[in-house]
PDB file of N, CA and C in Angstrom:
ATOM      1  N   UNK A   1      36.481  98.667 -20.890  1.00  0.00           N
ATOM      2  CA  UNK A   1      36.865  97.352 -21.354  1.00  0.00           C
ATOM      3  C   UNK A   1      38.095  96.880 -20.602  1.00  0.00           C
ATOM      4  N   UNK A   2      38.227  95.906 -20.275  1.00  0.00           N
ATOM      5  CA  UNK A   2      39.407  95.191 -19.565  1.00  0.00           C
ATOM      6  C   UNK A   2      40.490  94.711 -20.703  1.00  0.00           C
ATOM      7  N   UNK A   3      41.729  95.177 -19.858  1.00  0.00           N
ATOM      8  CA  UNK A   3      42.809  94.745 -20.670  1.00  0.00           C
ATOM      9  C   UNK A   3      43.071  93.528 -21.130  1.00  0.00           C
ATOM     10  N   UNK A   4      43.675  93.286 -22.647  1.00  0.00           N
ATOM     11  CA  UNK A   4      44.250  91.861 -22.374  1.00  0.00           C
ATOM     12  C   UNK A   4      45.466  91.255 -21.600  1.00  0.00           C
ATOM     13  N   UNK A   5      44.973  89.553 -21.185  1.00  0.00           N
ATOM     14  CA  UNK A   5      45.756  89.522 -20.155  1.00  0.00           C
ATOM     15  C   UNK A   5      47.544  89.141 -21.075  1.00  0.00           C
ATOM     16  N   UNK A   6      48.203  89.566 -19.916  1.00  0.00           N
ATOM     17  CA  UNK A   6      49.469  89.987 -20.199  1.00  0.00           C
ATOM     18  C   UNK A   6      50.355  88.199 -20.727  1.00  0.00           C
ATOM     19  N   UNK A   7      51.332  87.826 -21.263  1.00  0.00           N
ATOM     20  CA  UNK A   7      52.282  86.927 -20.988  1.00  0.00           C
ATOM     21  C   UNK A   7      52.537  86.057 -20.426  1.00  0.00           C
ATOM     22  N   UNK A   8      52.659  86.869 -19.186  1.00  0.00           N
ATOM     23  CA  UNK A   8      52.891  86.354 -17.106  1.00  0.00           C
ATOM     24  C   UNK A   8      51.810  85.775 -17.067  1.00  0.00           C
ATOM     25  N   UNK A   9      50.628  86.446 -16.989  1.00  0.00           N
ATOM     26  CA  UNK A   9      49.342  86.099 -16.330  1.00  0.00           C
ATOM     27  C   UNK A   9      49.343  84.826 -17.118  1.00  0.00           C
ATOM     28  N   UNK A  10      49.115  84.869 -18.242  1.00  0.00           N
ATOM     29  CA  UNK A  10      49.008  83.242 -19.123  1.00  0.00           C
ATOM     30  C   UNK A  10      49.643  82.604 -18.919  1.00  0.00           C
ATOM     31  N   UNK A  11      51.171  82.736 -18.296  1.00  0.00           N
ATOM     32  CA  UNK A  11      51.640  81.539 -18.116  1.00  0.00           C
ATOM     33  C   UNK A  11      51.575  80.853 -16.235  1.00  0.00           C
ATOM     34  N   UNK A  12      50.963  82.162 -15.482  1.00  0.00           N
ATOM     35  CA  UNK A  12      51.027  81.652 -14.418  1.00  0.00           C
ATOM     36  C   UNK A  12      49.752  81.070 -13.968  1.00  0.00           C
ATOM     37  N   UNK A  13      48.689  81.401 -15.064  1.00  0.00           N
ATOM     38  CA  UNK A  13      47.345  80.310 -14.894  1.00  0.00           C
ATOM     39  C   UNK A  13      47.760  79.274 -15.188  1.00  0.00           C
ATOM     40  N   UNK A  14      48.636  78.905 -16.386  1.00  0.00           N
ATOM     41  CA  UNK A  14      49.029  77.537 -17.272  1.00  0.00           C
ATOM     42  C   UNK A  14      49.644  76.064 -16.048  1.00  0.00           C
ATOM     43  N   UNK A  15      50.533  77.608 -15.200  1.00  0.00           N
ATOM     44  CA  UNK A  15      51.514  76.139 -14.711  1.00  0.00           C
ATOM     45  C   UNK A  15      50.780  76.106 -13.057  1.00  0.00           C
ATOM     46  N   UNK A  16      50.236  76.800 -13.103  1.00  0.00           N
ATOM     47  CA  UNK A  16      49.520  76.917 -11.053  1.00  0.00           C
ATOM     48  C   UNK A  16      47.984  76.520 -11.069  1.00  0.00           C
ATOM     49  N   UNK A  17      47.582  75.087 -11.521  1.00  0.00           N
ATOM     50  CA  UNK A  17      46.180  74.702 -11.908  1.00  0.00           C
ATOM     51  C   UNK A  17      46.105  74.730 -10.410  1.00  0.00           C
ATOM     52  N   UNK A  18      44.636  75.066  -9.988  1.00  0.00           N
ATOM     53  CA  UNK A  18      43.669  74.222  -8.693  1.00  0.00           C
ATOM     54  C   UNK A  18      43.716  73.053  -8.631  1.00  0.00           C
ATOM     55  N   UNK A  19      44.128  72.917  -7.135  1.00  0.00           N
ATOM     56  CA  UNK A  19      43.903  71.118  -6.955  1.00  0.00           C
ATOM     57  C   UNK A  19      42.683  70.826  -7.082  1.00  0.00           C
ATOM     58  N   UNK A  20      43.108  69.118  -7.344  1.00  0.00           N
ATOM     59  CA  UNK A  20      41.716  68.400  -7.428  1.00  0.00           C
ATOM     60  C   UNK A  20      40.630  68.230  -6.542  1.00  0.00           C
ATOM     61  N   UNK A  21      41.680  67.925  -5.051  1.00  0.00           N
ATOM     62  CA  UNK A  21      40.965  67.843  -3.919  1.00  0.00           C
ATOM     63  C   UNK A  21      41.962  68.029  -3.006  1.00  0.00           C
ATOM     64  N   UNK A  22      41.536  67.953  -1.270  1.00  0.00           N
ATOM     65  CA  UNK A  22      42.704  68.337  -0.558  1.00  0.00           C
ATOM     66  C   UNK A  22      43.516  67.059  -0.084  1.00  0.00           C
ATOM     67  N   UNK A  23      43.539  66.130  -0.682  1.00  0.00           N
ATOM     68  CA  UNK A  23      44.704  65.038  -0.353  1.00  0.00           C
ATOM     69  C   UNK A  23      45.824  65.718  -1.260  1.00  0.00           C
ATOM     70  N   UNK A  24      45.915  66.217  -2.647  1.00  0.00           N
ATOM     71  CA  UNK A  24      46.662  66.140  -3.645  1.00  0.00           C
ATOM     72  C   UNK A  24      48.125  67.107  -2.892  1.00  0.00           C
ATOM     73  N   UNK A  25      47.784  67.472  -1.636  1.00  0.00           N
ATOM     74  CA  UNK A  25      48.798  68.413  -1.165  1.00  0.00           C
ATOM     75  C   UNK A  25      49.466  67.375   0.048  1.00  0.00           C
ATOM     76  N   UNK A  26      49.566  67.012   0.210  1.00  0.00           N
ATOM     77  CA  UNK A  26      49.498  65.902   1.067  1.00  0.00           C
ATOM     78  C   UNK A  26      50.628  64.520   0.802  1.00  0.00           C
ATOM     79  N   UNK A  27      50.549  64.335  -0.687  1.00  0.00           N
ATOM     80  CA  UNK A  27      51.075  62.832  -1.577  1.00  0.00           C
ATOM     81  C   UNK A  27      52.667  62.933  -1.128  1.00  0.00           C
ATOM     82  N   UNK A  28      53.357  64.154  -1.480  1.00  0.00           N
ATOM     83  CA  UNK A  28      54.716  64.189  -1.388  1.00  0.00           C
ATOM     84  C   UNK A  28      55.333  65.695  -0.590  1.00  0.00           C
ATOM     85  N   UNK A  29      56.542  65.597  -0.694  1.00  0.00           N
ATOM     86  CA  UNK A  29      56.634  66.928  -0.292  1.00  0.00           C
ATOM     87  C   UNK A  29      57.621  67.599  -1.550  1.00  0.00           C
ATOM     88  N   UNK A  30      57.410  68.879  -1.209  1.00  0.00           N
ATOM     89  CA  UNK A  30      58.453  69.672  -2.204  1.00  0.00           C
ATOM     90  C   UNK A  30      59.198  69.281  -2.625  1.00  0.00           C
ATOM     91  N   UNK A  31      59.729  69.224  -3.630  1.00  0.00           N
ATOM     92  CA  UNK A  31      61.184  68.544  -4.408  1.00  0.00           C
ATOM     93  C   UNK A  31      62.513  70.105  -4.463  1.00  0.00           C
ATOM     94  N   UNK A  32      62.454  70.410  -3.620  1.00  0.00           N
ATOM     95  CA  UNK A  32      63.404  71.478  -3.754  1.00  0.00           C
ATOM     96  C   UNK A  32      64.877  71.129  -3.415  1.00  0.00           C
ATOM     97  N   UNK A  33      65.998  72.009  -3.866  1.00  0.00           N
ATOM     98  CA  UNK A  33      67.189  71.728  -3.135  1.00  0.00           C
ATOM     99  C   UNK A  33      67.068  73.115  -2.248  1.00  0.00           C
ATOM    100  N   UNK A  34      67.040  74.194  -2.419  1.00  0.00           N
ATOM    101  CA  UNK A  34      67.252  75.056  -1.848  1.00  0.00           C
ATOM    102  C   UNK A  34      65.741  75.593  -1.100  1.00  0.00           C
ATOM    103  N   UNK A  35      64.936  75.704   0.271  1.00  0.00           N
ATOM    104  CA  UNK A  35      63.395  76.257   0.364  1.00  0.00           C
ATOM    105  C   UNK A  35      63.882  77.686   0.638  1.00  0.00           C
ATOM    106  N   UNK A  36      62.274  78.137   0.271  1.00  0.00           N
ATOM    107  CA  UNK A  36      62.364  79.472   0.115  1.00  0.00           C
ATOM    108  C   UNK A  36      62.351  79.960   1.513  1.00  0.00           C
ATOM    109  N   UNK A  37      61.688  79.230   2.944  1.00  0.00           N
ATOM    110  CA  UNK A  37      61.587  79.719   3.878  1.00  0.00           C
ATOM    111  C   UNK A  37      63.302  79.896   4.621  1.00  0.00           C
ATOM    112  N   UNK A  38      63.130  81.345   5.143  1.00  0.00           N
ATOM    113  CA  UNK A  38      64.266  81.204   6.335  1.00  0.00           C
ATOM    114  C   UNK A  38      64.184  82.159   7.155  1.00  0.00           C
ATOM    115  N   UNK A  39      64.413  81.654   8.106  1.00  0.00           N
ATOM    116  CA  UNK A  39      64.371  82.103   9.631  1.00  0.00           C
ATOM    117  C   UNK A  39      65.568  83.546   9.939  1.00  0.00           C
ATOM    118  N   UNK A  40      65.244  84.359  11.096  1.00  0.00           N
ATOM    119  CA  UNK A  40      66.276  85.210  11.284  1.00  0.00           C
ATOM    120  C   UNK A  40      67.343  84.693  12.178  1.00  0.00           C
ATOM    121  N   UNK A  41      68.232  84.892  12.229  1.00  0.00           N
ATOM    122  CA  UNK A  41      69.524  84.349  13.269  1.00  0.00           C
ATOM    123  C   UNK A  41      70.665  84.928  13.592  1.00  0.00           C
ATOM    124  N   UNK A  42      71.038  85.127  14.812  1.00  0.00           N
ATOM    125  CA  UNK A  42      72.110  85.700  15.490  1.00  0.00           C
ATOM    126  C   UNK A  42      73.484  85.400  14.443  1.00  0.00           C
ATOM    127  N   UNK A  43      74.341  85.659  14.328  1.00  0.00           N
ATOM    128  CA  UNK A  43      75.848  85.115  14.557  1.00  0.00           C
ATOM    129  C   UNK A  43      76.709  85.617  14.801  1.00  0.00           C
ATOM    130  N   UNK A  44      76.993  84.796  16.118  1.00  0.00           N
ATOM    131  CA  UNK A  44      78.156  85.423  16.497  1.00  0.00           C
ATOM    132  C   UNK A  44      80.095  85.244  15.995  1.00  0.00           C
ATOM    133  N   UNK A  45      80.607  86.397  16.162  1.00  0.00           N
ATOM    134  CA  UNK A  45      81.544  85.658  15.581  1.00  0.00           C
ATOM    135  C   UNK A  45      82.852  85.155  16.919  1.00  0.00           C
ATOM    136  N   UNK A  46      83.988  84.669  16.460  1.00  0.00           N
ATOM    137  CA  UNK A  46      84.687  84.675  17.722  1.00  0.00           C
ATOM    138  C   UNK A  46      85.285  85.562  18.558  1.00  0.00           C
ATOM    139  N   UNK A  47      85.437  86.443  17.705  1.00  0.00           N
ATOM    140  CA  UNK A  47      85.737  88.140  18.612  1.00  0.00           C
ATOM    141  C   UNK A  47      84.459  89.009  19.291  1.00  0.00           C
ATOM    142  N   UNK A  48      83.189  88.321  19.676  1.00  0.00           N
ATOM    143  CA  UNK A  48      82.455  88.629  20.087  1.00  0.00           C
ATOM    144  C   UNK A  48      81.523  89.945  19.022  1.00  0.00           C
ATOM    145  N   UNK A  49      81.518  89.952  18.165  1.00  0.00           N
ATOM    146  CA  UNK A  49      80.611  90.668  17.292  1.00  0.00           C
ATOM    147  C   UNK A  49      79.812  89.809  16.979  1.00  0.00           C
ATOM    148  N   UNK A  50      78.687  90.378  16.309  1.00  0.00           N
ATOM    149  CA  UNK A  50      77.289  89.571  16.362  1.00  0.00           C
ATOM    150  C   UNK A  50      76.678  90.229  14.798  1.00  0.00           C
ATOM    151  N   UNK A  51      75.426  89.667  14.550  1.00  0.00           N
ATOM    152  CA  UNK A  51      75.042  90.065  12.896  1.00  0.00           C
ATOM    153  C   UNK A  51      73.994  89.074  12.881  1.00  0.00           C
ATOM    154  N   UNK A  52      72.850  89.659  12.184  1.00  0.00           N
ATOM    155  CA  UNK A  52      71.596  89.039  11.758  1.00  0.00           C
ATOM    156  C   UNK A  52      71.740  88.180  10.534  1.00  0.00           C
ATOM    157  N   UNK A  53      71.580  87.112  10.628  1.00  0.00           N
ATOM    158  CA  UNK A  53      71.466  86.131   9.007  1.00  0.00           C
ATOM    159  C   UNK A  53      70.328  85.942   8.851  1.00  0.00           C
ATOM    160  N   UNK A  54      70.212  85.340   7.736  1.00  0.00           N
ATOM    161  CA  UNK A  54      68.946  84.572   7.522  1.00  0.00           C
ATOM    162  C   UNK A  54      69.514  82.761   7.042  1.00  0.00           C
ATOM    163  N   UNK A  55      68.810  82.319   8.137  1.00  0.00           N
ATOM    164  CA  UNK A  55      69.103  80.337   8.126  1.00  0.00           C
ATOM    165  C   UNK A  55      68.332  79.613   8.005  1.00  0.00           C
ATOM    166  N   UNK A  56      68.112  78.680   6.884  1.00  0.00           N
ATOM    167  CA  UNK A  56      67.029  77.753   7.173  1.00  0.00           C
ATOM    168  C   UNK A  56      66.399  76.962   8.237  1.00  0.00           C
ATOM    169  N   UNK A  57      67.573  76.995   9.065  1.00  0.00           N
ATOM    170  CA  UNK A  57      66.219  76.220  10.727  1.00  0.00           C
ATOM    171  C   UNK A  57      66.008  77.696  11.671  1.00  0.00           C
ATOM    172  N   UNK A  58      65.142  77.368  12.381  1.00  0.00           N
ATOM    173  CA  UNK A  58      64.710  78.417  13.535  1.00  0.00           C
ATOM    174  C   UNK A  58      65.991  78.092  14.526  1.00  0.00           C
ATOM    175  N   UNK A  59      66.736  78.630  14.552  1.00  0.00           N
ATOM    176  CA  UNK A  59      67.763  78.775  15.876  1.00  0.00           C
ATOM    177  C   UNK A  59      67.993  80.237  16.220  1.00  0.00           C
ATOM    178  N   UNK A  60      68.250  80.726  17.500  1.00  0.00           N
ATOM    179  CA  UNK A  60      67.882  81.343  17.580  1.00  0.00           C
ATOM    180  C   UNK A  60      69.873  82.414  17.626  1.00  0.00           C
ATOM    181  N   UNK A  61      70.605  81.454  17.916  1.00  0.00           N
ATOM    182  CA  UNK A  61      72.220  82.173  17.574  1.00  0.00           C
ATOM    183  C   UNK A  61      73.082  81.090  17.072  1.00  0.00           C
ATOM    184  N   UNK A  62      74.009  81.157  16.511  1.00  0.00           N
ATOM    185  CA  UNK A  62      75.160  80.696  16.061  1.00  0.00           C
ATOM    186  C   UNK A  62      75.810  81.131  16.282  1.00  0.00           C
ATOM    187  N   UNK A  63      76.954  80.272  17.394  1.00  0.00           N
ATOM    188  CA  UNK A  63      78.062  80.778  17.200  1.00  0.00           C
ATOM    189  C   UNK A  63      79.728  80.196  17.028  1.00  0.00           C
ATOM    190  N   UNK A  64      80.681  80.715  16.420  1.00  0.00           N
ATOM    191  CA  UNK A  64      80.975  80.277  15.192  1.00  0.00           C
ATOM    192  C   UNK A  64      82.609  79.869  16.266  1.00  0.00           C
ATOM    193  N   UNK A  65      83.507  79.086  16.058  1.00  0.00           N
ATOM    194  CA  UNK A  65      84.236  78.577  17.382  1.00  0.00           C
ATOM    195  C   UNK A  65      85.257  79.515  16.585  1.00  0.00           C
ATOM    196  N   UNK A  66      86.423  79.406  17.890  1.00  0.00           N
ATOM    197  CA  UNK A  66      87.586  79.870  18.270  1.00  0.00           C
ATOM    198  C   UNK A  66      88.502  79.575  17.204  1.00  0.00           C
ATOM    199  N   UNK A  67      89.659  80.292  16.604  1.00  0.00           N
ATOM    200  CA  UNK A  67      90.950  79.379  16.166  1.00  0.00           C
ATOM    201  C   UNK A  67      91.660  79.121  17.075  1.00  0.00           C
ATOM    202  N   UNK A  68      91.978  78.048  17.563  1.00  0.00           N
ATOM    203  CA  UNK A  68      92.656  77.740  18.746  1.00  0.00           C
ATOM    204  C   UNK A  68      94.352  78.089  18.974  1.00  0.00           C
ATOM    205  N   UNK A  69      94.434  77.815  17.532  1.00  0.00           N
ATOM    206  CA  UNK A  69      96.120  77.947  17.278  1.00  0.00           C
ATOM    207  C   UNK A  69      96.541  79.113  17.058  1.00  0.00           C
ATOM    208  N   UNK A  70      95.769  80.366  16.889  1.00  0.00           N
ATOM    209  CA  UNK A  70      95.961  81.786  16.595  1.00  0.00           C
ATOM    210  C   UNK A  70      95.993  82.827  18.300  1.00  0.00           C
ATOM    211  N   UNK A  71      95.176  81.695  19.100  1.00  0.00           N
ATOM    212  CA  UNK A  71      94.988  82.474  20.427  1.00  0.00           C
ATOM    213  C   UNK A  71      96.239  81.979  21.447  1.00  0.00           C
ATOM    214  N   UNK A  72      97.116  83.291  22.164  1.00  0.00           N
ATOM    215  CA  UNK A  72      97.961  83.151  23.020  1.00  0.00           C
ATOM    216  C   UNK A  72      98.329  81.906  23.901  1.00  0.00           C
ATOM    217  N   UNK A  73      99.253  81.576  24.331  1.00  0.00           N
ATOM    218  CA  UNK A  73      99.497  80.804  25.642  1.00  0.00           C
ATOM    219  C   UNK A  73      98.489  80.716  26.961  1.00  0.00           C
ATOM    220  N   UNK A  74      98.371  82.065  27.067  1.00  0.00           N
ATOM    221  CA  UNK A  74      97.268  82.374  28.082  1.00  0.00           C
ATOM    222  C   UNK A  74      95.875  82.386  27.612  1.00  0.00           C
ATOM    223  N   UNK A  75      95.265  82.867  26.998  1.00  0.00           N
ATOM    224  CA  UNK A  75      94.237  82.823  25.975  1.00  0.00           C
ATOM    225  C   UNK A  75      93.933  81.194  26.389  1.00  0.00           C
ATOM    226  N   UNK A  76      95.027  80.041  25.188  1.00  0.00           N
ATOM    227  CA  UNK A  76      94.612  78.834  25.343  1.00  0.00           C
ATOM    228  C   UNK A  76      94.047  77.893  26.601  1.00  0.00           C
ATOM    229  N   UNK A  77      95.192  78.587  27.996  1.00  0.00           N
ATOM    230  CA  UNK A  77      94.571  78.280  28.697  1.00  0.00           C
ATOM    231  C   UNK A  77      93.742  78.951  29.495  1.00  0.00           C
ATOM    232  N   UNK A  78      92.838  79.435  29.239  1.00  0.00           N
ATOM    233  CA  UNK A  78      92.112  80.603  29.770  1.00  0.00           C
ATOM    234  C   UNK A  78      90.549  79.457  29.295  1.00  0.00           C
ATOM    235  N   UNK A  79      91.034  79.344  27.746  1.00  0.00           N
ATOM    236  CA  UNK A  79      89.504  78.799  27.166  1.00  0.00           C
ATOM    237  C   UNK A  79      89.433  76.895  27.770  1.00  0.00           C
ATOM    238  N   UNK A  80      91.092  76.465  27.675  1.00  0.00           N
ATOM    239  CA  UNK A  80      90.839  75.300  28.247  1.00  0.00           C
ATOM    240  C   UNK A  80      90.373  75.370  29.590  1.00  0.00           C
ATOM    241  N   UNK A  81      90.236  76.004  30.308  1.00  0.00           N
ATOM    242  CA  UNK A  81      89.868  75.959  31.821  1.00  0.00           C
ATOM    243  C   UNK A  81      88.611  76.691  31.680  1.00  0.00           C
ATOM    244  N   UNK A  82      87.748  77.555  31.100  1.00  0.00           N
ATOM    245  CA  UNK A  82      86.675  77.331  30.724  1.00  0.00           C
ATOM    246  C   UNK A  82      85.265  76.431  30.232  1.00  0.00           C
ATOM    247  N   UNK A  83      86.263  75.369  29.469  1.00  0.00           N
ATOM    248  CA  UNK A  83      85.600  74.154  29.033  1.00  0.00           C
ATOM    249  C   UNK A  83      85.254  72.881  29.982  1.00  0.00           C
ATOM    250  N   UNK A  84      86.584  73.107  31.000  1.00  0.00           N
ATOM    251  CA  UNK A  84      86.234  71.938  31.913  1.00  0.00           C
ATOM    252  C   UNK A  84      85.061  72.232  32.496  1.00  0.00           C
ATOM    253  N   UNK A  85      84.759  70.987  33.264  1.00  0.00           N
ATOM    254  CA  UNK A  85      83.458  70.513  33.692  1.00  0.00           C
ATOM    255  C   UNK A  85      83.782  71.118  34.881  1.00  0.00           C
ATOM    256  N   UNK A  86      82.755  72.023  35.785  1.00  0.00           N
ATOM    257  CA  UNK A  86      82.640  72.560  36.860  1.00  0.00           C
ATOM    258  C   UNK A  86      82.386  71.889  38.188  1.00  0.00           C
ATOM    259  N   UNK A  87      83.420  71.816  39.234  1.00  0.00           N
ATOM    260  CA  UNK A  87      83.120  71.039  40.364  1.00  0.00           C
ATOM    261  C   UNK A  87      82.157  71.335  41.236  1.00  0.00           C
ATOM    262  N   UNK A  88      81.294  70.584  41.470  1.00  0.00           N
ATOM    263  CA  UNK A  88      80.092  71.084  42.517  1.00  0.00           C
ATOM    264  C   UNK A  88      80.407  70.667  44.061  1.00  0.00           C
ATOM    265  N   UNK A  89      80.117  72.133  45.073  1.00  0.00           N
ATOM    266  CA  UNK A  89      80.219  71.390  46.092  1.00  0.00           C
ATOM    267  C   UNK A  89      79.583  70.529  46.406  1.00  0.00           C
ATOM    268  N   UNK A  90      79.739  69.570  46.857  1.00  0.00           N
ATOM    269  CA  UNK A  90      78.780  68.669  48.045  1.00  0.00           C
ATOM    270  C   UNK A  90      78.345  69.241  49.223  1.00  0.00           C
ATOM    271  N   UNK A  91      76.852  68.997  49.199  1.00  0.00           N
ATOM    272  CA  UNK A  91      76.128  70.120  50.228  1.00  0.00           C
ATOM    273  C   UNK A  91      75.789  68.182  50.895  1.00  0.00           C
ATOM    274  N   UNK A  92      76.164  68.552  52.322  1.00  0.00           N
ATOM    275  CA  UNK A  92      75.442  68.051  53.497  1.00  0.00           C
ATOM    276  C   UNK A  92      74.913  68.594  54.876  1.00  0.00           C
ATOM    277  N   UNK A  93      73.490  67.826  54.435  1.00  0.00           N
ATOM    278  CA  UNK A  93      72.985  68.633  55.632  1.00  0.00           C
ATOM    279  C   UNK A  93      72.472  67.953  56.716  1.00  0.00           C
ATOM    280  N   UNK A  94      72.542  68.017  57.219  1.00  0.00           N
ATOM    281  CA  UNK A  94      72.158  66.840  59.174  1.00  0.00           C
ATOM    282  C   UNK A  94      71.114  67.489  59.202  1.00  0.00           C
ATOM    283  N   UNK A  95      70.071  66.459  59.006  1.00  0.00           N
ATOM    284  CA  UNK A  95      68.674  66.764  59.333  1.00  0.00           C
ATOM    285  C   UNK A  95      68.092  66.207  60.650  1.00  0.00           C
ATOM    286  N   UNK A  96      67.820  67.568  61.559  1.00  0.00           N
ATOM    287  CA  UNK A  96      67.670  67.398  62.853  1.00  0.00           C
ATOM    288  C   UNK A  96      66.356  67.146  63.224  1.00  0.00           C
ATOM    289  N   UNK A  97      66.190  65.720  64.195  1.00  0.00           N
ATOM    290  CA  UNK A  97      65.004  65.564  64.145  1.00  0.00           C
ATOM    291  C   UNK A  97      64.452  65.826  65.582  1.00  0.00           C
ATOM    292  N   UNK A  98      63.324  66.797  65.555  1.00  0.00           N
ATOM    293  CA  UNK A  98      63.297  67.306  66.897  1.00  0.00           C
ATOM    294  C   UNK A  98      61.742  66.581  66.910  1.00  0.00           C
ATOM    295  N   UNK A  99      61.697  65.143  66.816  1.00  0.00           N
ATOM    296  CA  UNK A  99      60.097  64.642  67.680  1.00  0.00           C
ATOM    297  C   UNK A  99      60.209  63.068  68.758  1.00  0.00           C
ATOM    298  N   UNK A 100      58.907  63.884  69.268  1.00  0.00           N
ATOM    299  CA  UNK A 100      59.274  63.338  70.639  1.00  0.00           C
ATOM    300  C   UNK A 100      57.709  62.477  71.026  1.00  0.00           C
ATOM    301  N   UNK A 101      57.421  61.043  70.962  1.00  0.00           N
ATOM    302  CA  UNK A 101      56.373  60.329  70.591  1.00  0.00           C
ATOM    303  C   UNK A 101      55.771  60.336  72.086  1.00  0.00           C
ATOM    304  N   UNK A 102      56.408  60.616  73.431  1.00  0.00           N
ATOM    305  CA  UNK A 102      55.890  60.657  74.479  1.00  0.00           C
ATOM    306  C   UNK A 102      54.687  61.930  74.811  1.00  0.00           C
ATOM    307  N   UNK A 103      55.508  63.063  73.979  1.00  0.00           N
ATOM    308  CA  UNK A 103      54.543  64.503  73.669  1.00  0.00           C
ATOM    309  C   UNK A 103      53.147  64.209  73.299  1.00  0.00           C
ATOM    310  N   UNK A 104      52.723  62.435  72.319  1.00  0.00           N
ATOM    311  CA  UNK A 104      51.464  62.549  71.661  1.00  0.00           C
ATOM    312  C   UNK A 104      50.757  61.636  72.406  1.00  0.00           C
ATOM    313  N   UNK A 105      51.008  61.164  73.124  1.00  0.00           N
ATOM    314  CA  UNK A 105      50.570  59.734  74.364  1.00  0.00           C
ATOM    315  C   UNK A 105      49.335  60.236  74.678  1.00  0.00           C
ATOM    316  N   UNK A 106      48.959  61.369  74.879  1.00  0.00           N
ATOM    317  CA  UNK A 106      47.735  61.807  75.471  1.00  0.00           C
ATOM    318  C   UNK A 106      46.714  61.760  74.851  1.00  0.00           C
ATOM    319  N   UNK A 107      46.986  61.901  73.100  1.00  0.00           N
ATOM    320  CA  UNK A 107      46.015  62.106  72.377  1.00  0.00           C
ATOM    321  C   UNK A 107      45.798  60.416  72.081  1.00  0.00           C
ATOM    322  N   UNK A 108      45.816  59.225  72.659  1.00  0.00           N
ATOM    323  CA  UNK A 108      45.516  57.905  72.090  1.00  0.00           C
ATOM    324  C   UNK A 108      44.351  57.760  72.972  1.00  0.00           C
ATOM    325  N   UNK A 109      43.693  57.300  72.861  1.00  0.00           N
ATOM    326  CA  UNK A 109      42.421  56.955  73.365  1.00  0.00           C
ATOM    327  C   UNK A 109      42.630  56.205  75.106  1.00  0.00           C
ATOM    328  N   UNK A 110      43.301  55.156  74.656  1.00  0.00           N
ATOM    329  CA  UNK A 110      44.125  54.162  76.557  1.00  0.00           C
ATOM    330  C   UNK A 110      44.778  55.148  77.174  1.00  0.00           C
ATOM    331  N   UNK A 111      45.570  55.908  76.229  1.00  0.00           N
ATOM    332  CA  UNK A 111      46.703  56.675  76.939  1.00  0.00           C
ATOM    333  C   UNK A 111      48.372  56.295  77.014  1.00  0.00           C
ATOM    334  N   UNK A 112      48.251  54.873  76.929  1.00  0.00           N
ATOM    335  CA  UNK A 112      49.135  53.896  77.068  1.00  0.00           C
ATOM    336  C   UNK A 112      50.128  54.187  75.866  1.00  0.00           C
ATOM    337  N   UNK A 113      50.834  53.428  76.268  1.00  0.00           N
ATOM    338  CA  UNK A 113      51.942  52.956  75.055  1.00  0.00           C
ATOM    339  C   UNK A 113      52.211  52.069  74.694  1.00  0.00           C
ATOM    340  N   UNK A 114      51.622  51.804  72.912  1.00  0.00           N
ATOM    341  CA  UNK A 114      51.499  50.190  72.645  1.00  0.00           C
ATOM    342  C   UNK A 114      53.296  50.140  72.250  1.00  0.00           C
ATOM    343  N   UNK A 115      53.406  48.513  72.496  1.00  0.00           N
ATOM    344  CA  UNK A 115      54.901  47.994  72.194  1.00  0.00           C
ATOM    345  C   UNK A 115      54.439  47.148  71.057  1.00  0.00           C
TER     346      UNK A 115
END
């Protein structure tokens, strides 16, 4: 003989009916403040240690900034000259053109050279 069903079970048929049809999933979305899904994630901290979280978006590290006012003279400028924008050389290159239209004269049908 099968047991009777328990408490739980009765109340989790009560409140988790079958939809009607498959729009009914569709109408709105979750009303949650907090979702249950979360992602794994780096974080780093500013002393370079690192640690697995769990975060609601997919990213894949965090990492968490500097106190600026706690780090040395040198330090400060160590990270300010880090931040600046990196100068690129300027590449020029003289593109040498080695053709010579008298070389193809032969292959024209007259031979000639139209002006």
């Amino acid at each position: 003989m099968a047991a009777p069903m328990s408490g739980v079970c009765k109340r989790f048929f009560h409140l988790y009916r079958p939809l009607q049809n498959t729009n009914e999933a569709f109408i709105t979305r979750p009303k949650r403040s907090v979702y249950v899904r979360t992602y794994p994630t780096t974080l780093i901290q500013p002393d370079g240690s690192t640690f697995t979280i769990r975060y609601h978006e997919p990213i894949q590290a965090i990492t968490l900034p500097l106190d600026f006012d706690a780090l040395t003279p040198e330090e400060q400028k160590m990270v300010l000259l880090s931040r600046r924008p990196k100068e690129k050389a300027a590449k020029v290159e003289e593109l040498k053109v080695g053709f010579d239209a008298k070389k193809y004269l032969k292959y024209r049908p007259d031979g000639k050279k139209r002006s």
